[in-house]
PDB file of N, CA and C in Angstrom:
ATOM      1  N   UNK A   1      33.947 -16.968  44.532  1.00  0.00           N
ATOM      2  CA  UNK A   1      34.488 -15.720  45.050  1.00  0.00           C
ATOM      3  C   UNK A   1      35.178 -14.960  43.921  1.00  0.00           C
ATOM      4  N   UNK A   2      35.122 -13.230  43.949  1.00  0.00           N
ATOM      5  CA  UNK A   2      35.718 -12.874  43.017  1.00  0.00           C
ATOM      6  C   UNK A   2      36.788 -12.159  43.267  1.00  0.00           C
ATOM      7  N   UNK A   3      37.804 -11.771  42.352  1.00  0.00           N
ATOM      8  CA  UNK A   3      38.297 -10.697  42.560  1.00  0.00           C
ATOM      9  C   UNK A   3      38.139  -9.423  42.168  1.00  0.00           C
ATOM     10  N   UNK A   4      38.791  -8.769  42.963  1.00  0.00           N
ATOM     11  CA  UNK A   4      38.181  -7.615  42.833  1.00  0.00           C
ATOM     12  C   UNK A   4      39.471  -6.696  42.388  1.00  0.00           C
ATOM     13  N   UNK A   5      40.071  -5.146  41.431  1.00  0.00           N
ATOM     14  CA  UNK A   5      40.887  -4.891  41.394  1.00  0.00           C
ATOM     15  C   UNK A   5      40.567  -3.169  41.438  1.00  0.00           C
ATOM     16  N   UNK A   6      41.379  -2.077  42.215  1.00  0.00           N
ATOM     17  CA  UNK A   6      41.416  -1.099  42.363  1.00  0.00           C
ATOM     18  C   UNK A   6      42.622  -0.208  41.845  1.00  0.00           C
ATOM     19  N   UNK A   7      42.169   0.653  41.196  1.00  0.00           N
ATOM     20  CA  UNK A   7      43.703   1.488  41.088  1.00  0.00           C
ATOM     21  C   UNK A   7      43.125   2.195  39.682  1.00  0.00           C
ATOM     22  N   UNK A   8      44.477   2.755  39.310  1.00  0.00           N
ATOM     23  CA  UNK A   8      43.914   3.671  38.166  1.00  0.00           C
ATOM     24  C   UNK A   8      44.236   3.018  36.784  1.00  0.00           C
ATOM     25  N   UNK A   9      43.730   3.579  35.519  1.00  0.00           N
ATOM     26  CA  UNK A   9      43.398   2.558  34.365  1.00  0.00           C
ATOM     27  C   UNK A   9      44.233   2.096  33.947  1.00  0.00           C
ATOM     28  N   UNK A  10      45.929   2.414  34.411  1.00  0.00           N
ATOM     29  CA  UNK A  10      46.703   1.869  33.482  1.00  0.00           C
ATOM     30  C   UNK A  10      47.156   1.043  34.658  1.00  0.00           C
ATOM     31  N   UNK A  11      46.388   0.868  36.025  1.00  0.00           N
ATOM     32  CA  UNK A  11      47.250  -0.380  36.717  1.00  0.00           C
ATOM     33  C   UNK A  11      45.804  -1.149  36.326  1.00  0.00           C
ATOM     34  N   UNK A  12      44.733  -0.947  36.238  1.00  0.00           N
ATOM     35  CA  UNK A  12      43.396  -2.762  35.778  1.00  0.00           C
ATOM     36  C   UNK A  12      43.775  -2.515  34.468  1.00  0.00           C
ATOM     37  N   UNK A  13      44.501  -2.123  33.938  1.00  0.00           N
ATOM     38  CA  UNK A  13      44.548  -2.588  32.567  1.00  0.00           C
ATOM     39  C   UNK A  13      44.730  -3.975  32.300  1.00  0.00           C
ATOM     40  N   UNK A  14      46.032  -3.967  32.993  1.00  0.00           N
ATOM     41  CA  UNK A  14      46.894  -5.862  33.033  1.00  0.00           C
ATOM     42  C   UNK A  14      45.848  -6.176  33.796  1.00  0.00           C
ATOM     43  N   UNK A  15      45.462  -6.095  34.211  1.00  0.00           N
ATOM     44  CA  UNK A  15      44.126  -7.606  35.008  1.00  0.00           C
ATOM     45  C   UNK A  15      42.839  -7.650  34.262  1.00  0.00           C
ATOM     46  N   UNK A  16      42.613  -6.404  33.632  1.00  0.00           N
ATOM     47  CA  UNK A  16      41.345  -6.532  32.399  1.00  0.00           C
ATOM     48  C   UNK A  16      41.888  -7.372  30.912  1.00  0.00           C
ATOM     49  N   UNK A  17      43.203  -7.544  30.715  1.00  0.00           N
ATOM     50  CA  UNK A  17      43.446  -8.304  29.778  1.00  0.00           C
ATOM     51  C   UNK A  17      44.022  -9.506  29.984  1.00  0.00           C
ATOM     52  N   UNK A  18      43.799 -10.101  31.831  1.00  0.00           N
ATOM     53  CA  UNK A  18      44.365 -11.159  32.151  1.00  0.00           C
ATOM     54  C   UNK A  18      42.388 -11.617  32.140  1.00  0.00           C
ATOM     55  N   UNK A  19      41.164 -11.428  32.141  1.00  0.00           N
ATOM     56  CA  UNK A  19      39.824 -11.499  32.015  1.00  0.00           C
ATOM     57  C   UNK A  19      39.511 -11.751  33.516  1.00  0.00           C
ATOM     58  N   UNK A  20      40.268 -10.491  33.975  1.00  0.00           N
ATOM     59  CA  UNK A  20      39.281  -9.989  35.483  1.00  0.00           C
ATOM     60  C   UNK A  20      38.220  -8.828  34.366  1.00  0.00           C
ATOM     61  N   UNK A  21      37.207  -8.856  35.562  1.00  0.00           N
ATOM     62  CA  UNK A  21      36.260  -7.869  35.068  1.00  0.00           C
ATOM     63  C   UNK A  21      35.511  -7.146  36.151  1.00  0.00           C
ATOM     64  N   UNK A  22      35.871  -7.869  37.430  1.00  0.00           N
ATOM     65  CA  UNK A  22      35.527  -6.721  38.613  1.00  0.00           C
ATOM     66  C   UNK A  22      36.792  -5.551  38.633  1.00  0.00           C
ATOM     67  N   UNK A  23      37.105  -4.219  37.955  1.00  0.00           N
ATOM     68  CA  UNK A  23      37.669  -3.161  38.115  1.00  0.00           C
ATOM     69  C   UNK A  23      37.153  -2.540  38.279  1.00  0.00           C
ATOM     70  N   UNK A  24      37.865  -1.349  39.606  1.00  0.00           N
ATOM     71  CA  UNK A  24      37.417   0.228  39.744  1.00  0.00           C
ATOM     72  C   UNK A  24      38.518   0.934  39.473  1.00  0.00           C
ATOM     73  N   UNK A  25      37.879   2.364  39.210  1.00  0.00           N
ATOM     74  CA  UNK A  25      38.759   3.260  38.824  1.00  0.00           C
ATOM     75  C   UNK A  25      38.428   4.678  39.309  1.00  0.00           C
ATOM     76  N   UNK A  26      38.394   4.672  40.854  1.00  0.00           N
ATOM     77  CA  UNK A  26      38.099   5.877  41.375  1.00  0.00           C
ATOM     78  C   UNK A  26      38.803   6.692  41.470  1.00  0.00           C
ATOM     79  N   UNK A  27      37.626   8.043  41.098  1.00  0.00           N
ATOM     80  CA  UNK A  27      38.764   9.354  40.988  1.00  0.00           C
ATOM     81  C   UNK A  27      38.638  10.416  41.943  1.00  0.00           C
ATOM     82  N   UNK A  28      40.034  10.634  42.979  1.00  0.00           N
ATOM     83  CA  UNK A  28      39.547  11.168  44.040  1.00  0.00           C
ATOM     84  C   UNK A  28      39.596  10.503  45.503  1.00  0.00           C
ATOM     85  N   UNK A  29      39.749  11.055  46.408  1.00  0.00           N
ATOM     86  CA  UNK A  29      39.719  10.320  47.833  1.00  0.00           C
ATOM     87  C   UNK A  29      38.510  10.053  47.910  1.00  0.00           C
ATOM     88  N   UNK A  30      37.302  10.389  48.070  1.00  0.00           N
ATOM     89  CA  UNK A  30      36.519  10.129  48.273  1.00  0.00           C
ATOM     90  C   UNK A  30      36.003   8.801  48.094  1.00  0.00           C
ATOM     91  N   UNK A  31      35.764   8.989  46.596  1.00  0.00           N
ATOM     92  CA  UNK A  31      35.552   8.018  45.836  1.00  0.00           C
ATOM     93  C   UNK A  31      36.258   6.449  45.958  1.00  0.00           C
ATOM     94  N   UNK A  32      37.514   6.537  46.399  1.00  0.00           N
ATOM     95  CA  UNK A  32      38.226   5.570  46.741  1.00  0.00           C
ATOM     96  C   UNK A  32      37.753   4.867  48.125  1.00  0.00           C
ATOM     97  N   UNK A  33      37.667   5.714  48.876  1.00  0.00           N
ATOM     98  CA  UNK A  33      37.388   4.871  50.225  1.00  0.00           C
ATOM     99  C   UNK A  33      36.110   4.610  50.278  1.00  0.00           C
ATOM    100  N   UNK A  34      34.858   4.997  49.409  1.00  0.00           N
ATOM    101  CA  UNK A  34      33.519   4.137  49.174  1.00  0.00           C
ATOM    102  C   UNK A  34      33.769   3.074  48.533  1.00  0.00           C
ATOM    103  N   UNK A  35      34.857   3.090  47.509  1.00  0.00           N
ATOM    104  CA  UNK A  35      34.869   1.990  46.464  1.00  0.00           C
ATOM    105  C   UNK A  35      35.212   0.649  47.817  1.00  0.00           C
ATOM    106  N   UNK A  36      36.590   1.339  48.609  1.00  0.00           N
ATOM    107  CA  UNK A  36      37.258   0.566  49.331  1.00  0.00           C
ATOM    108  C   UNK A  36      36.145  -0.260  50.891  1.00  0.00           C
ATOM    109  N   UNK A  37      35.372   0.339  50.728  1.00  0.00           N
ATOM    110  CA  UNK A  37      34.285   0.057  51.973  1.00  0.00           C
ATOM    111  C   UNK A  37      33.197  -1.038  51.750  1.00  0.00           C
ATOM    112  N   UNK A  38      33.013  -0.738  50.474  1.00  0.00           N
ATOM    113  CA  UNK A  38      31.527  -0.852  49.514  1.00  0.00           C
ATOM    114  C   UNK A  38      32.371  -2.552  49.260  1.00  0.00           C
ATOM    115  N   UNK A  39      33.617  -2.991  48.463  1.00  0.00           N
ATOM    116  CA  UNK A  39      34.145  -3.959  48.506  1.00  0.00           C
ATOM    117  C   UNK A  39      34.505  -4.966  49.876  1.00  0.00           C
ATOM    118  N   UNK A  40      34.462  -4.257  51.080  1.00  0.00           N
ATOM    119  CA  UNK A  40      34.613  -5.274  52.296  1.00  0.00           C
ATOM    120  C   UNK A  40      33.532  -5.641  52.394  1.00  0.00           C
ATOM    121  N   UNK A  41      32.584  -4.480  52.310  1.00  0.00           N
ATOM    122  CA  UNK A  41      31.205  -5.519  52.825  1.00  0.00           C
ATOM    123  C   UNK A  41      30.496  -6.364  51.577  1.00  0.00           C
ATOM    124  N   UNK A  42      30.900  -6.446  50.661  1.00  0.00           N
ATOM    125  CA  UNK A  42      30.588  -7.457  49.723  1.00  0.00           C
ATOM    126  C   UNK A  42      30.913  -8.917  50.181  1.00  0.00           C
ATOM    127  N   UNK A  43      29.854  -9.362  50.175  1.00  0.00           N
ATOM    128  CA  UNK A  43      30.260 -10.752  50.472  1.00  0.00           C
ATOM    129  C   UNK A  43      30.703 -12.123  49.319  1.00  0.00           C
ATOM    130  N   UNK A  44      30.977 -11.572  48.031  1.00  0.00           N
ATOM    131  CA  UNK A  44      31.187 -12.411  46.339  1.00  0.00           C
ATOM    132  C   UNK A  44      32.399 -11.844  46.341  1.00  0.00           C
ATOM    133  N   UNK A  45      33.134 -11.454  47.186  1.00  0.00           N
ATOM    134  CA  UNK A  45      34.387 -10.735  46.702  1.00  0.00           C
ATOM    135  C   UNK A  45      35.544 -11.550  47.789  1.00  0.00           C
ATOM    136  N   UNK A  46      36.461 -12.283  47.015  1.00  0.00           N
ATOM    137  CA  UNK A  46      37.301 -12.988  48.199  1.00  0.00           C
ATOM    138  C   UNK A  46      38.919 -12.276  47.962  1.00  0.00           C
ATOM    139  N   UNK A  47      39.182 -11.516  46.991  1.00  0.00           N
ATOM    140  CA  UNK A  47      40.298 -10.600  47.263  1.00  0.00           C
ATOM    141  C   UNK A  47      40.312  -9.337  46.671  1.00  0.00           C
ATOM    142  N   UNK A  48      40.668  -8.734  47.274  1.00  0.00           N
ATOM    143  CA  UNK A  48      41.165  -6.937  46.515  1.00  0.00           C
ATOM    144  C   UNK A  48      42.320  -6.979  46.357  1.00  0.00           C
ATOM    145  N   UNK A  49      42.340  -6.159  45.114  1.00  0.00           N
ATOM    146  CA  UNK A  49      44.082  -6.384  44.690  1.00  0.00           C
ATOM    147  C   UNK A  49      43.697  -4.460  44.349  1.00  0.00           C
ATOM    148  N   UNK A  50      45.024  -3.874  45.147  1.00  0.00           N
ATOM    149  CA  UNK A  50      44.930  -2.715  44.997  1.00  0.00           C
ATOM    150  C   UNK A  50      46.232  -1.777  44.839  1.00  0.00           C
ATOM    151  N   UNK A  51      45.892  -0.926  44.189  1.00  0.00           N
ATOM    152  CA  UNK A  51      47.582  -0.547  44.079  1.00  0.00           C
ATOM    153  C   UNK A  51      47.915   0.300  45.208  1.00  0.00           C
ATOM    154  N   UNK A  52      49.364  -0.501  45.650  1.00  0.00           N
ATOM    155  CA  UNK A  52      50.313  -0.160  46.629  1.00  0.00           C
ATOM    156  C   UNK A  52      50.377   1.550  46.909  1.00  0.00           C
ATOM    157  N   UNK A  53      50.169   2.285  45.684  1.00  0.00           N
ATOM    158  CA  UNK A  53      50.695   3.449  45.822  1.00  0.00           C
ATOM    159  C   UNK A  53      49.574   4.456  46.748  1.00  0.00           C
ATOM    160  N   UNK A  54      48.354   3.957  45.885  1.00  0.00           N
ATOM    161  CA  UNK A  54      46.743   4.500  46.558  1.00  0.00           C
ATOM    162  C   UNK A  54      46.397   4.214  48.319  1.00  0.00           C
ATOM    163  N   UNK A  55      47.390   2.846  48.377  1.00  0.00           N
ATOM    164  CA  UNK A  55      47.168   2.199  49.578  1.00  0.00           C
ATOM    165  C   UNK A  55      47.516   2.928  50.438  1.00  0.00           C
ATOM    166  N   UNK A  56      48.620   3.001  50.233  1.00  0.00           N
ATOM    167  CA  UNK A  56      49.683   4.493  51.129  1.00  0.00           C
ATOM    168  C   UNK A  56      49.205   5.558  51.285  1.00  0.00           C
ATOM    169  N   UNK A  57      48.340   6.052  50.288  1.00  0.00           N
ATOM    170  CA  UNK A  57      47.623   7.204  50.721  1.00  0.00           C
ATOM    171  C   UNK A  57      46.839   7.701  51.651  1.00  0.00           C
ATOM    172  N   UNK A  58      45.584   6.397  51.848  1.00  0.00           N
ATOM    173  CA  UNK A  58      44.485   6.166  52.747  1.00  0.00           C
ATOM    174  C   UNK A  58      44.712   6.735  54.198  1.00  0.00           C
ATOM    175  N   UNK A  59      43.765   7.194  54.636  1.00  0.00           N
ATOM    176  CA  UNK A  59      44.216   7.215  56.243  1.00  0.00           C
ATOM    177  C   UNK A  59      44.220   6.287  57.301  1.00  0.00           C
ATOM    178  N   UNK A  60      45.077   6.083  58.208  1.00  0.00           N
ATOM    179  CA  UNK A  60      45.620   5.259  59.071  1.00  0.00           C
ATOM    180  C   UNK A  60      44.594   4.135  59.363  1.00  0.00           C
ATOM    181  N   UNK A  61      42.993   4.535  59.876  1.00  0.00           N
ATOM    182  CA  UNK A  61      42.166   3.629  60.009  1.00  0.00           C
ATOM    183  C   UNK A  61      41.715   2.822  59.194  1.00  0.00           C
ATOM    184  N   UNK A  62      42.196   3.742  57.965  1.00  0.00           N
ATOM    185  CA  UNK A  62      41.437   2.156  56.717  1.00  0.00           C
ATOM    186  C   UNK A  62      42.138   1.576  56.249  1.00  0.00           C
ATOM    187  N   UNK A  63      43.469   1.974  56.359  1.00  0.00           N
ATOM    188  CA  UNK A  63      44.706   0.966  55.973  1.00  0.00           C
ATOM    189  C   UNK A  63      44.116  -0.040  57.023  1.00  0.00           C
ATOM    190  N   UNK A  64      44.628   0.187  58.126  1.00  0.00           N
ATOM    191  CA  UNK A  64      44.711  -0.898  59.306  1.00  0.00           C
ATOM    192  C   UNK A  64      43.234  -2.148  59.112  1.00  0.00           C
ATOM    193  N   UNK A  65      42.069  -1.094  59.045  1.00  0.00           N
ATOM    194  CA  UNK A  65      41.134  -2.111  58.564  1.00  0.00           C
ATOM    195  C   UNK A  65      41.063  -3.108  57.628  1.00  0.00           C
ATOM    196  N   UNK A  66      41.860  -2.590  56.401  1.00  0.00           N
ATOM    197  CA  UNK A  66      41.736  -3.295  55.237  1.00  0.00           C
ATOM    198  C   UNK A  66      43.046  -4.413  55.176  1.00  0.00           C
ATOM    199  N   UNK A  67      44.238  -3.671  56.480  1.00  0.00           N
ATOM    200  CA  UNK A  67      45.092  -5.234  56.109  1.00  0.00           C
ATOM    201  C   UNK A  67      44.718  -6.407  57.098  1.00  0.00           C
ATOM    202  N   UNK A  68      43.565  -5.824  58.231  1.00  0.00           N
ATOM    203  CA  UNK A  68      43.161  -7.298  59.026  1.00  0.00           C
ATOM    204  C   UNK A  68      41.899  -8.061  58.381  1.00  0.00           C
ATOM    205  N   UNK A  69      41.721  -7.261  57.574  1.00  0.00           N
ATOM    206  CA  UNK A  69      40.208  -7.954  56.873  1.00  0.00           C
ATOM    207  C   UNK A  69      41.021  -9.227  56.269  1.00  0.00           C
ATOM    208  N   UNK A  70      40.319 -10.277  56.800  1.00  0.00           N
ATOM    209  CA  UNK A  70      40.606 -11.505  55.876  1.00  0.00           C
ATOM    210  C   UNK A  70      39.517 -11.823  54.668  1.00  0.00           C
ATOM    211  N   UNK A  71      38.421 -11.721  54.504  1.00  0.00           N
ATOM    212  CA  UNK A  71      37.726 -12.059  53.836  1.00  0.00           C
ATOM    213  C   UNK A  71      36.780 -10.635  53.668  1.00  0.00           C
ATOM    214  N   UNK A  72      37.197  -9.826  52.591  1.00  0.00           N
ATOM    215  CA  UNK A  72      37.907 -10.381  51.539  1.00  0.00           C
ATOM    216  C   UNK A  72      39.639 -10.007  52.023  1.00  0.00           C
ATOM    217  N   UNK A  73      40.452 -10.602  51.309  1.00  0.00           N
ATOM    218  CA  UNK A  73      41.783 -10.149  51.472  1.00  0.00           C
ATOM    219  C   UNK A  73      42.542  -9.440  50.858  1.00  0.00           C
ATOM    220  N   UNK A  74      43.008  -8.232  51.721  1.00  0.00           N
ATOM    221  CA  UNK A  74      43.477  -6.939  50.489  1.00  0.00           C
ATOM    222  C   UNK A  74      44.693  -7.195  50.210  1.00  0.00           C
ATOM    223  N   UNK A  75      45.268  -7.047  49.028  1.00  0.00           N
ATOM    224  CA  UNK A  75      46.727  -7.188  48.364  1.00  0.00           C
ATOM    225  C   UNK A  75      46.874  -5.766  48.053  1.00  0.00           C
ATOM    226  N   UNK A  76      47.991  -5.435  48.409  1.00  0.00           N
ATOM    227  CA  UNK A  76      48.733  -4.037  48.026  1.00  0.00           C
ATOM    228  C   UNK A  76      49.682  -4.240  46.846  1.00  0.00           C
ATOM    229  N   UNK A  77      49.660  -4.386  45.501  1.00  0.00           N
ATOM    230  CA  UNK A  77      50.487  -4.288  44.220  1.00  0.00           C
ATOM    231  C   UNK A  77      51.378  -2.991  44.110  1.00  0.00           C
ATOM    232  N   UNK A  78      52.457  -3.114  43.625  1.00  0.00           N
ATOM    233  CA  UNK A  78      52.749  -1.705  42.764  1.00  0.00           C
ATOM    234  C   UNK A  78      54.126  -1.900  42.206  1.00  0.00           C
ATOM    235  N   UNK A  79      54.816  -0.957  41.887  1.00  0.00           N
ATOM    236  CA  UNK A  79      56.010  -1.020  40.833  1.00  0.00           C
ATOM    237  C   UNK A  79      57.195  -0.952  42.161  1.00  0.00           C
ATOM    238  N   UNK A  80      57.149  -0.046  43.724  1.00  0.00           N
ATOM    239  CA  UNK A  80      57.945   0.041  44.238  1.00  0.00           C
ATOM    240  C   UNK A  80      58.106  -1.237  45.722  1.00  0.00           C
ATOM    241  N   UNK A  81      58.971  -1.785  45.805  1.00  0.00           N
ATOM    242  CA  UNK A  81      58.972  -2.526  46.344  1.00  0.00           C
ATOM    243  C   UNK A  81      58.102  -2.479  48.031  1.00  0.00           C
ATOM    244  N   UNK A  82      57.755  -3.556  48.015  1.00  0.00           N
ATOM    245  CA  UNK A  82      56.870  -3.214  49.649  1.00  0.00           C
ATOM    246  C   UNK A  82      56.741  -4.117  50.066  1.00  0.00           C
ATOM    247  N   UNK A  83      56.706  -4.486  51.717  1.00  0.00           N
ATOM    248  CA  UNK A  83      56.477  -5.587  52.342  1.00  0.00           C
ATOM    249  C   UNK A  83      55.339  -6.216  53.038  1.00  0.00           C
ATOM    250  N   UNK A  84      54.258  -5.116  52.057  1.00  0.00           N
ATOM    251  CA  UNK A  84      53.296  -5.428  52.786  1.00  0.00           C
ATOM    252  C   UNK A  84      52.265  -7.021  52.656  1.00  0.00           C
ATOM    253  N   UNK A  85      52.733  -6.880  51.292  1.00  0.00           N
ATOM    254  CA  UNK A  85      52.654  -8.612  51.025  1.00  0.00           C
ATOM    255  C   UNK A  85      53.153  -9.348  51.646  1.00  0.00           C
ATOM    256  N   UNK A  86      54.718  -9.431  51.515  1.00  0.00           N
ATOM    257  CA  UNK A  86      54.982 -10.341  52.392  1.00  0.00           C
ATOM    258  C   UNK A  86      54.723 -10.330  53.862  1.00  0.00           C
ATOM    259  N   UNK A  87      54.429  -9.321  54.437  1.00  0.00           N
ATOM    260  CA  UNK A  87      53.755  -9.490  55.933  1.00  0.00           C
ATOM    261  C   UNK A  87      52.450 -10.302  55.978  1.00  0.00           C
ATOM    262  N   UNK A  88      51.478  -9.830  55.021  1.00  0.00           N
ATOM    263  CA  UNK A  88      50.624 -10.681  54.457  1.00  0.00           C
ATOM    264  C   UNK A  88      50.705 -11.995  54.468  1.00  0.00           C
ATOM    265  N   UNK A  89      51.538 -12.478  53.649  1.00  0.00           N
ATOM    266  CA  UNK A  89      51.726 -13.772  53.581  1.00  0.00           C
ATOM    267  C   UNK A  89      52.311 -14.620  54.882  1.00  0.00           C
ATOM    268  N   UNK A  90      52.924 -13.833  55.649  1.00  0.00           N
ATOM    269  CA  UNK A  90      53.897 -14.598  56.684  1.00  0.00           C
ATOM    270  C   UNK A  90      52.744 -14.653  57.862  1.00  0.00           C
ATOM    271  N   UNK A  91      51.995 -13.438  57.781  1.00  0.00           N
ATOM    272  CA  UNK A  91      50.680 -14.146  58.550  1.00  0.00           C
ATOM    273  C   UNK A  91      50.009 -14.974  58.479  1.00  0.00           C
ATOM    274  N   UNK A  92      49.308 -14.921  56.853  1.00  0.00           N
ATOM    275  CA  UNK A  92      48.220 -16.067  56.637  1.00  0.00           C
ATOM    276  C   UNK A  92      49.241 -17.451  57.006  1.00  0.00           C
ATOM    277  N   UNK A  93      50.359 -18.113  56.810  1.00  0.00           N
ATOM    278  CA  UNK A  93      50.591 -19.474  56.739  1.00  0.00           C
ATOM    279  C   UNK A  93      51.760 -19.144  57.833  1.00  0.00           C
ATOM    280  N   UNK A  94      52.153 -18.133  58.494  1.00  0.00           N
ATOM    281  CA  UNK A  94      53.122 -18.343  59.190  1.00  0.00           C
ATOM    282  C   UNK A  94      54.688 -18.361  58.987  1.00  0.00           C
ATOM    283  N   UNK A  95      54.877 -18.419  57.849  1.00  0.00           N
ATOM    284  CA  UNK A  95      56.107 -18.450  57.508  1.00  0.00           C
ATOM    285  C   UNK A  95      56.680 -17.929  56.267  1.00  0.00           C
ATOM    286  N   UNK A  96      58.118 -17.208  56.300  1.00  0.00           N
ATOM    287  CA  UNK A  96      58.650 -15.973  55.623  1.00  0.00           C
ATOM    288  C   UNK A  96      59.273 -16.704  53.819  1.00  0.00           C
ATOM    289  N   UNK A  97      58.542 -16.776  53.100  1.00  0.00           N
ATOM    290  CA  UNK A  97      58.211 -17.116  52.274  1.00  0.00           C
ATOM    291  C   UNK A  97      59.576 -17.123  51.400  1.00  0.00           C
ATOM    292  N   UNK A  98      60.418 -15.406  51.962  1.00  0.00           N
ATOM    293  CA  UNK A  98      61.550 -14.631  50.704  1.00  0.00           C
ATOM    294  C   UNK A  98      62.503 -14.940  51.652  1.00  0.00           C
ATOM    295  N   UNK A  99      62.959 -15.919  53.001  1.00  0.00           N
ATOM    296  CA  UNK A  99      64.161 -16.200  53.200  1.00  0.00           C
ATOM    297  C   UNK A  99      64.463 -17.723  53.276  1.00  0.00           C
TER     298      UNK A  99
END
């Protein structure tokens, strides 16, 4: 399974020099929510790691889609704090990881 990483070049930068090599770098709404579509239905892809900020952007239905998709599983990254990970996480295993 791979990962997969979304966002703009200076957020796959750090994961292109950690030797990920599945990055996108879509420019544009558009472009983003094919990238973001085109990656669920991949079946070699077992997480998206995407930045938090782009995430927020999306409209309501593809957020919601993309945080029940388990396989692959979307991660929301970014510089400002968010809980959407940890909701994430407290789902997959059940329990609140940060208390």
């Amino acid at each position: 399974m791979e990962i997969s990483v979304v966002g703009s070049p200076a957020f796959t930068l750090g994961f292109q020099l950690a030797g990920l090599s599945d990055l996108h770098n879509p420019e544009g709404d558009e472009a983003l929510h094919s990238t973001l579509r085109s990656l669920l239905n991949n079946k070699s892809v077992g997480i998206v790691v995407v930045d938090s900020a782009m995430l927020a952007d999306l409209p309501e239905r593809l957020r919601n889609q993309l945080s029940a998709s388990v396989s692959p599983t979307v991660l929301g990254i970014g510089t400002e704090e968010d809980t959407a990970l940890r909701d994430t996480i407290r789902k997959a295993i059940g329990v609140d990881l940060w208390k």
